[in-house]
Protein backbone atom coordinates (compact mmCIF):
# COMPACT_ATOMS: atom_id res chain seq x y z
CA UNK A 1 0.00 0.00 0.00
CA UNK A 2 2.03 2.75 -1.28
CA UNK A 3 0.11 4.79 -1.99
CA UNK A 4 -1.55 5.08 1.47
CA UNK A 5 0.14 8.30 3.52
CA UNK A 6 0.28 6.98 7.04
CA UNK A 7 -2.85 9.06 8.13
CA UNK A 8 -4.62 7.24 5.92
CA UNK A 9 -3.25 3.39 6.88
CA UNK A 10 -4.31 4.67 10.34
CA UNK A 11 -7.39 5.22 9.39
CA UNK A 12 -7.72 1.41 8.13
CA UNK A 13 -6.92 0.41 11.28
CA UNK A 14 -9.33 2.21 12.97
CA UNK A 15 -11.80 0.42 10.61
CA UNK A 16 -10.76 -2.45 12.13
CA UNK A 17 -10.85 -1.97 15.16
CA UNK A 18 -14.26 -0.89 14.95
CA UNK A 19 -15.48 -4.46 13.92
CA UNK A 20 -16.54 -2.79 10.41
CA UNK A 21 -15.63 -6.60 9.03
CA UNK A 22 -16.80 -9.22 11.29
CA UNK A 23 -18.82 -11.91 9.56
CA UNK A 24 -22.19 -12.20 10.94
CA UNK A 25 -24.35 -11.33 7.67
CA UNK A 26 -23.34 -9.49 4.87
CA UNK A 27 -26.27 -6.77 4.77
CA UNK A 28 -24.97 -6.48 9.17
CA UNK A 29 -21.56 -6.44 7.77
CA UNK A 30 -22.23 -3.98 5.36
CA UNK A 31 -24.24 -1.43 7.26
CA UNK A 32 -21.75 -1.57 9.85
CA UNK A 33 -18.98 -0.75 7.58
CA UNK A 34 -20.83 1.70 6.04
CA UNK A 35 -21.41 3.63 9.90
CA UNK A 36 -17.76 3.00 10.36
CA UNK A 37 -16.06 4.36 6.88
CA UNK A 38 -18.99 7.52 7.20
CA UNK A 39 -17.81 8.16 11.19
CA UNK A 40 -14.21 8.11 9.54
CA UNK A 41 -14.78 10.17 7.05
CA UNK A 42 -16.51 12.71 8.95
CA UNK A 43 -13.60 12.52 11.87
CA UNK A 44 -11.21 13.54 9.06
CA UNK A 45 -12.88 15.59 6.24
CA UNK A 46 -14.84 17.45 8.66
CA UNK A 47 -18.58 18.17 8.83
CA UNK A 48 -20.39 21.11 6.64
CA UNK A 49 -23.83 22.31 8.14
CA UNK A 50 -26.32 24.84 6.99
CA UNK A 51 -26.40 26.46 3.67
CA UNK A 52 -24.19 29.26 2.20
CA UNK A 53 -26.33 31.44 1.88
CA UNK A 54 -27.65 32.40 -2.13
CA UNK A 55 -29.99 31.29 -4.66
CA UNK A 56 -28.46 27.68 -5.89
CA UNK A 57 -28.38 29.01 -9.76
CA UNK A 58 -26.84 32.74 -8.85
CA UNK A 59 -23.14 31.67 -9.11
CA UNK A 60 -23.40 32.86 -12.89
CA UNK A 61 -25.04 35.99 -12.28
CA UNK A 62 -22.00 38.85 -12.43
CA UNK A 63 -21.47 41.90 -14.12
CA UNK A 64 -20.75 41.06 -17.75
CA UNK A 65 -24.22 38.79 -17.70
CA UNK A 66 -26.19 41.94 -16.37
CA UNK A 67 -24.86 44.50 -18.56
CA UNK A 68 -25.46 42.08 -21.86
CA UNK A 69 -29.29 41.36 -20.00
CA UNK A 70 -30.08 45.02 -20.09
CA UNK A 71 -28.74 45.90 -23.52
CA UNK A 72 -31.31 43.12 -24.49
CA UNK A 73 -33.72 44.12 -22.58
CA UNK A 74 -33.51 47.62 -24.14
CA UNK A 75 -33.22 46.54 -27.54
CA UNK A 76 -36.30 44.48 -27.43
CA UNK A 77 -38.70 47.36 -25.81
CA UNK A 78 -37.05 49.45 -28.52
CA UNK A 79 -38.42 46.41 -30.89
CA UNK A 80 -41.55 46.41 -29.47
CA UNK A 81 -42.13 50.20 -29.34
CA UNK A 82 -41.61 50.01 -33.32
CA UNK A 83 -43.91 47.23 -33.95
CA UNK A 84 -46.53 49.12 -32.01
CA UNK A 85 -45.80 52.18 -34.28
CA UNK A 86 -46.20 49.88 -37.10
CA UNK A 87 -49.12 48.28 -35.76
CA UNK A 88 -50.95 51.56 -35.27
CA UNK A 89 -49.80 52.71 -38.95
CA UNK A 90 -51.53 49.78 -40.63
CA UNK A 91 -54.23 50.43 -38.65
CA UNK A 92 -54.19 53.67 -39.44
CA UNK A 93 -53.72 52.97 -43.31
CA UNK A 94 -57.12 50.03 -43.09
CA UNK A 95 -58.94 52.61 -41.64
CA UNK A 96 -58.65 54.88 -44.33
CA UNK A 97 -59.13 52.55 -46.99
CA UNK A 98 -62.20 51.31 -45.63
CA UNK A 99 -63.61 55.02 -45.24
């Protein structure tokens, strides 16, 4: 096990002494090794509680993205304000061809 720092050869040991692999069923064997290697884990990676704190899609969100939103946003109203020009020209134009 080279690869193992001694930390982590500790930890297997710990495992073990734990009883994570005595035979008396596998699904008992398994659950308790899976209590054990979670206890471990948690002993040596730490525990994270709560949440951070923002909306879950934000991260994206920065300057750039809000400066390119708005010059959308302003070239479509200035779309729309033409279309409604339009809109009331050909109405305009129906009108008088009807009259």
């Amino acid at each position: 096990m080279g690869w193992l720092d001694p930390a982590s050869l500790g930890d297997g040991e710990k495992l073990m002494g734990m009883g994570a692999w005595v035979i008396a069923g596998m699904d008992v064997m398994w659950s308790k090794a899976d209590l054990c290697i979670r206890e471990v884990a948690s002993k040596v990676l730490g525990v994270s509680r709560g949440n951070f704190g923002g909306h879950k899609g934000d991260w994206w969100w920065n300057g750039e993205v809000e400066a390119k939103w708005k010059a959308k946003k302003a070239a479509y109203e200035w779309v729309e304000c033409v279309a409604r020009e339009w809109r009331s020209l050909r109405k305009f134009i129906r009108q008088q061809r009807r009259s």
